[in-house]
Protein backbone atom coordinates (compact mmCIF):
# COMPACT_ATOMS: atom_id res chain seq x y z
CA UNK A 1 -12.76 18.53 1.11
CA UNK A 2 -15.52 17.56 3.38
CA UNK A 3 -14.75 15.88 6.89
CA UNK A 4 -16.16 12.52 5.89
CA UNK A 5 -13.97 12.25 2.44
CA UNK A 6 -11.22 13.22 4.85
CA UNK A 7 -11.87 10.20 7.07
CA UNK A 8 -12.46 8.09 3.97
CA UNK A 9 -8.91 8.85 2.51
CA UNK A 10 -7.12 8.86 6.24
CA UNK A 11 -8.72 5.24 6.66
CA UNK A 12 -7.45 4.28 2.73
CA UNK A 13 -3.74 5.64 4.17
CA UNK A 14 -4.14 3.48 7.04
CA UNK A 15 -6.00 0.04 5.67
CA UNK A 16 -3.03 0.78 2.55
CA UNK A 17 -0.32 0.30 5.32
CA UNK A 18 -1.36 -3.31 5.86
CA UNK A 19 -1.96 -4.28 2.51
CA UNK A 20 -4.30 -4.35 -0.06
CA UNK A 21 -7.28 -2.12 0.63
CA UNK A 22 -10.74 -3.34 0.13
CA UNK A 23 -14.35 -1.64 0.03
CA UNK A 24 -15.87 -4.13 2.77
CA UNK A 25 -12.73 -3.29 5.26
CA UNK A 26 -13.29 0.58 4.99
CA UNK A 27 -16.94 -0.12 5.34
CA UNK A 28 -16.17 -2.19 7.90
CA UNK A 29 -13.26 0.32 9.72
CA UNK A 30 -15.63 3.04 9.54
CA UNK A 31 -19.13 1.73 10.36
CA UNK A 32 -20.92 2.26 6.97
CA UNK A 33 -22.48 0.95 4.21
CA UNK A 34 -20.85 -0.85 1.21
CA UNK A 35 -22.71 2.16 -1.01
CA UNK A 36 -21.34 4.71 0.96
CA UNK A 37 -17.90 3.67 0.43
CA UNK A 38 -18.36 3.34 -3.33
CA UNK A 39 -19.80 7.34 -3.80
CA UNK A 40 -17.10 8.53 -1.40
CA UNK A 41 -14.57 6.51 -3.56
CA UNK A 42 -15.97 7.97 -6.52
CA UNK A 43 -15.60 11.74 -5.16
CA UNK A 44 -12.08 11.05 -4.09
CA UNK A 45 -11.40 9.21 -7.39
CA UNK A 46 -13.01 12.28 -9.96
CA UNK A 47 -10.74 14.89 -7.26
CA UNK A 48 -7.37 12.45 -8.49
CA UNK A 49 -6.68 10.98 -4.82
CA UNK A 50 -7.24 7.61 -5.53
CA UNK A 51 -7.60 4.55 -7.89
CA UNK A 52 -10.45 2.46 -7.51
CA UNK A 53 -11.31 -0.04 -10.02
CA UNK A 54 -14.65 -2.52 -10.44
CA UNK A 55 -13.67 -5.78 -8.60
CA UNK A 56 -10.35 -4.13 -7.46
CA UNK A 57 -8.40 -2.79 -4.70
CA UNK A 58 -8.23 0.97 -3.66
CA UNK A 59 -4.65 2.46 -4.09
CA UNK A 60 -4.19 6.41 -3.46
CA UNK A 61 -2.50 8.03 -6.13
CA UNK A 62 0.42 10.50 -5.77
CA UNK A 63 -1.78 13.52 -4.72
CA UNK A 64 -3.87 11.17 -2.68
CA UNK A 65 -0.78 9.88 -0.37
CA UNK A 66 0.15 13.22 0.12
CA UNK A 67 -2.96 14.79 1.06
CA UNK A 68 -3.79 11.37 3.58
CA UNK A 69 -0.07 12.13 5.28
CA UNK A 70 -1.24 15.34 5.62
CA UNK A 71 -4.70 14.32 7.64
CA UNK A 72 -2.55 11.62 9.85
CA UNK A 73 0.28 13.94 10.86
CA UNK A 74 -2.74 16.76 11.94
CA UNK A 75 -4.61 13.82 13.79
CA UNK A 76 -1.25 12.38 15.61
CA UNK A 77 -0.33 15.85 16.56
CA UNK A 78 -3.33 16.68 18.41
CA UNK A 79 -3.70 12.97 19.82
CA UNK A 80 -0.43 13.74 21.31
CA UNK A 81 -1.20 17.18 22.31
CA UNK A 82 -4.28 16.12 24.01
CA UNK A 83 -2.72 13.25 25.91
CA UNK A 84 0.62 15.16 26.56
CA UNK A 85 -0.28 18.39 26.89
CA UNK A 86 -4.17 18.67 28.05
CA UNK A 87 -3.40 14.97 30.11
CA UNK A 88 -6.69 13.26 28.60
CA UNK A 89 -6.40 9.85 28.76
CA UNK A 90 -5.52 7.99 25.12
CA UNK A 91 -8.66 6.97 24.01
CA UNK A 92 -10.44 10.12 24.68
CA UNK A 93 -7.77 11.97 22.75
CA UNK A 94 -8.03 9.72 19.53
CA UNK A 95 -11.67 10.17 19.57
CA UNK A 96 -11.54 13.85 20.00
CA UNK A 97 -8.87 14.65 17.54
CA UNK A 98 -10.56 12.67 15.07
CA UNK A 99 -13.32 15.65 15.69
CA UNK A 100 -10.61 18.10 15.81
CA UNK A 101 -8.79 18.30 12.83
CA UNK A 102 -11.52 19.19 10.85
CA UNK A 103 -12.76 22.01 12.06
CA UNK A 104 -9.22 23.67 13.83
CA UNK A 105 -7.87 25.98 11.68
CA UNK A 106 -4.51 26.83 10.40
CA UNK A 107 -3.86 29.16 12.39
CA UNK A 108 -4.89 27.33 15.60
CA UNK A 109 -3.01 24.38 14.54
CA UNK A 110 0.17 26.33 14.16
CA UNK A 111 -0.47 27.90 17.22
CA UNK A 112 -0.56 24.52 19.34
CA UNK A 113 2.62 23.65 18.20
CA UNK A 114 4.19 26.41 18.68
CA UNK A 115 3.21 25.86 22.20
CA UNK A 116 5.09 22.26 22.14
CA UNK A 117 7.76 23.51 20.24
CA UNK A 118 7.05 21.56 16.64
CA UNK A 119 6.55 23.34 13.61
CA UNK A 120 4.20 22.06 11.09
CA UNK A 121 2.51 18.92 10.95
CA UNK A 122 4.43 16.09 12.40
């Protein structure tokens, strides 16, 4: 999965914890166009992650909600590393483990929190 469907279906898990999720409010969370939502919703639909229907709200599907808790506990972990271990302040850290957990891999990853003490994603 590329690391813009990955932001697409972390911002669907998020926008889907307030309520109904819409294609103007992801276009609108991540600074894009109304078209680029619609082809990234269609990727993530034909891969079985989500639901989208003409003149309906987004919904992730089984797969989709797992995969998304996935992305968020990788991103909260190394928010919280950054900030707690590295000492960045908050808003640095979001921005850069937004840029981080795309490219770290596994075996990074497990190798941060092993320094912390947590095992898998949190």
């Amino acid at each position: 999965m590329t690391e813009s469907l990955e932001d697409y279906l972390e911002m669907v898990s998020f926008l889907s914890d307030e309520g109904p999720v819409r294609v103007t409010d992801i276009a609108s969370r991540l600074d894009v166009s109304k078209p680029s939502v619609f082809n990234a919703l269609k990727t993530l639909e034909e891969q079985g992650l989500l639901e989208h229907g003409r003149y309906q709200g987004v919904s992730l599907t089984l797969k989709g909600r797992q995969k998304a808790s996935e992305i968020r506990k990788r991103h909260r972990f190394l928010t919280d590393f950054l900030v707690k271990v590295v000492g960045v302040n908050a808003q640095t850290a979001e921005r850069d483990a937004c840029k981080m957990e795309h490219v770290l891999s596994p075996e990074t990853l497990k190798k941060m929190q092993e320094l912390t003490g947590k095992t898998g994603p949190q």
